[in-house]
Protein backbone atom coordinates (compact mmCIF):
# COMPACT_ATOMS: atom_id res chain seq x y z
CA UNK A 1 94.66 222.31 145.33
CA UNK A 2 93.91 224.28 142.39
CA UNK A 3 90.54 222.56 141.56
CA UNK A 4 89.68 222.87 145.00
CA UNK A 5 90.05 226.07 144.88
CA UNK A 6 87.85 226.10 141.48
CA UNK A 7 85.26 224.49 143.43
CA UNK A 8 85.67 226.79 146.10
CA UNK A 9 84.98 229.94 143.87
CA UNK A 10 82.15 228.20 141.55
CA UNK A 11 79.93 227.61 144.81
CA UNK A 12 79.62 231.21 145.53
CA UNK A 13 76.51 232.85 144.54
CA UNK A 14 77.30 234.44 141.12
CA UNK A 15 77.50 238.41 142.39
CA UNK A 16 80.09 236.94 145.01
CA UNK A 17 81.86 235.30 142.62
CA UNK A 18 82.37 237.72 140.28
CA UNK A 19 83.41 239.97 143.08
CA UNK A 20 86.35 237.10 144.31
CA UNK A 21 87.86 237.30 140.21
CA UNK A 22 88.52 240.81 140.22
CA UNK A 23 91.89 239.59 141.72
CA UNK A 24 92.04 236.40 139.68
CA UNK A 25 93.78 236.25 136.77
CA UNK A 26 91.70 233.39 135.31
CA UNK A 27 88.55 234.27 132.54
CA UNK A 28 85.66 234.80 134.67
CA UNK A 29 83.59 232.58 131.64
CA UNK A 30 85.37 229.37 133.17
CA UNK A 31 83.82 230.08 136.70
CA UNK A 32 80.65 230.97 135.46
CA UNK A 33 80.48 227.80 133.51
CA UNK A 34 81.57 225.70 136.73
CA UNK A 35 78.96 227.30 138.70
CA UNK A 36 76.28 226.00 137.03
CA UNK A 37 77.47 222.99 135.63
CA UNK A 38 78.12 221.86 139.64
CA UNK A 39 74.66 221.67 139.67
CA UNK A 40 74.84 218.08 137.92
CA UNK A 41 76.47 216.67 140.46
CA UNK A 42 80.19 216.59 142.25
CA UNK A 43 81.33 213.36 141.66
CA UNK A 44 84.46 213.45 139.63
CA UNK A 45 83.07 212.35 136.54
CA UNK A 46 80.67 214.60 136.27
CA UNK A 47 83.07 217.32 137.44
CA UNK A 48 85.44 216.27 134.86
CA UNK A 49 82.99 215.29 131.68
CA UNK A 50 83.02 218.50 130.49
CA UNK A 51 86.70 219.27 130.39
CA UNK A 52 87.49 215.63 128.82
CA UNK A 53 85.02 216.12 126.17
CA UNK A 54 86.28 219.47 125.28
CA UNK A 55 89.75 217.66 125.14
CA UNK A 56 88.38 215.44 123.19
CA UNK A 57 87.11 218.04 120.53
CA UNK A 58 90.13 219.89 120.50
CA UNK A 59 92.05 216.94 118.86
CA UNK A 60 89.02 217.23 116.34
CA UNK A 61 90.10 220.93 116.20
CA UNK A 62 93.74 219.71 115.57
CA UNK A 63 93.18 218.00 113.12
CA UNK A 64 90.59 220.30 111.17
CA UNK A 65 93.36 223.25 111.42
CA UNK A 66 95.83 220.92 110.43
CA UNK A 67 94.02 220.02 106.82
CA UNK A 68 93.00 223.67 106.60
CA UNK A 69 97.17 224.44 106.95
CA UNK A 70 98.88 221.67 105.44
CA UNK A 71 97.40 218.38 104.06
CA UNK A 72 95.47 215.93 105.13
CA UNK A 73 98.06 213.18 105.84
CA UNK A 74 100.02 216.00 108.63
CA UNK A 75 96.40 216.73 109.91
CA UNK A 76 95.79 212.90 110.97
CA UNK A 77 99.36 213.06 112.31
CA UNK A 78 99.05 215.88 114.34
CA UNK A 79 95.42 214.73 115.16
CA UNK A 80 97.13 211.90 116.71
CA UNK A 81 100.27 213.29 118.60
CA UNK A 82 97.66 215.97 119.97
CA UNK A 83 95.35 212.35 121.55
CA UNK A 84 98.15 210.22 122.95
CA UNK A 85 99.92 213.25 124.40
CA UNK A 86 100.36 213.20 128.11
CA UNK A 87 100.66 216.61 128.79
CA UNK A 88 97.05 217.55 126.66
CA UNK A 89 95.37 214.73 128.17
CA UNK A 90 96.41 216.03 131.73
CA UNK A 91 95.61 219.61 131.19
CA UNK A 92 92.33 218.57 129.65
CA UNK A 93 91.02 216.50 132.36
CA UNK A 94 91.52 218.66 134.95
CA UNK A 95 88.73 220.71 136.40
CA UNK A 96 90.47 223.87 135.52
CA UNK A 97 90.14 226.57 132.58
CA UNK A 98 92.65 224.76 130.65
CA UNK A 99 90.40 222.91 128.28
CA UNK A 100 88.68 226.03 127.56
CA UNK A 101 91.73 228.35 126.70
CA UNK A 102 92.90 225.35 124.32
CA UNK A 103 89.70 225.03 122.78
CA UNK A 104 88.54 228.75 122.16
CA UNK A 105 92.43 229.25 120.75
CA UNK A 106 92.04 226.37 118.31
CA UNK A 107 88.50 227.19 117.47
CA UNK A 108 89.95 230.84 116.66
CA UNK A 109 93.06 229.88 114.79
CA UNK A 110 90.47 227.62 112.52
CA UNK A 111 88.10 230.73 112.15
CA UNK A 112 90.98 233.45 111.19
């Protein structure tokens, strides 16, 4: 229901859609992105290619902020819970803003 609902927002023309998040609680960037990237396609690959590959480069991130931390032995560790972890590789596939909040927190925490 809740991608749906994604879906349903992202088709709106942009003005419209920006008017339908003033009640959402969601990042309006996530939307935007949807809204265009729709225009690939809506199978659910291409719906979900994105979100999967961000998943996929937040284990990167993992394991980058892990070295930068620790060492590099607890980065490849952590590296590894982060890819064989259900509950990341649920959130991550799913066409929802989930991938995005991970990634732009981990991408942060390596910058500060």
């Amino acid at each position: 229901m809740h991608e749906a609902f994604s879906l349903w927002v992202a088709s709106h023309p942009l003005t419209e859609l920006l008017r339908i998040l003033e009640s959402d609680a969601h990042p309006p960037l996530f939307y935007v992105f949807l809204h265009f990237w729709r225009w690939e396609g809506l199978s659910e690959f291409c719906l979900r290619f994105p979100f999967a590959f961000l998943g996929a480069m937040n284990a990167v991130l993992v394991y980058f902020l892990g070295k930068r931390c620790f060492n590099e032995k607890i980065a490849m560790v952590s590296a590894l819970f982060w890819a064989v972890s259900f509950e990341a590789l649920f959130s991550e596939t799913q066409v929802r803003m989930y991938s995005f909040a991970i990634f732009f927190s981990l991408f942060a925490s390596l910058l500060f």
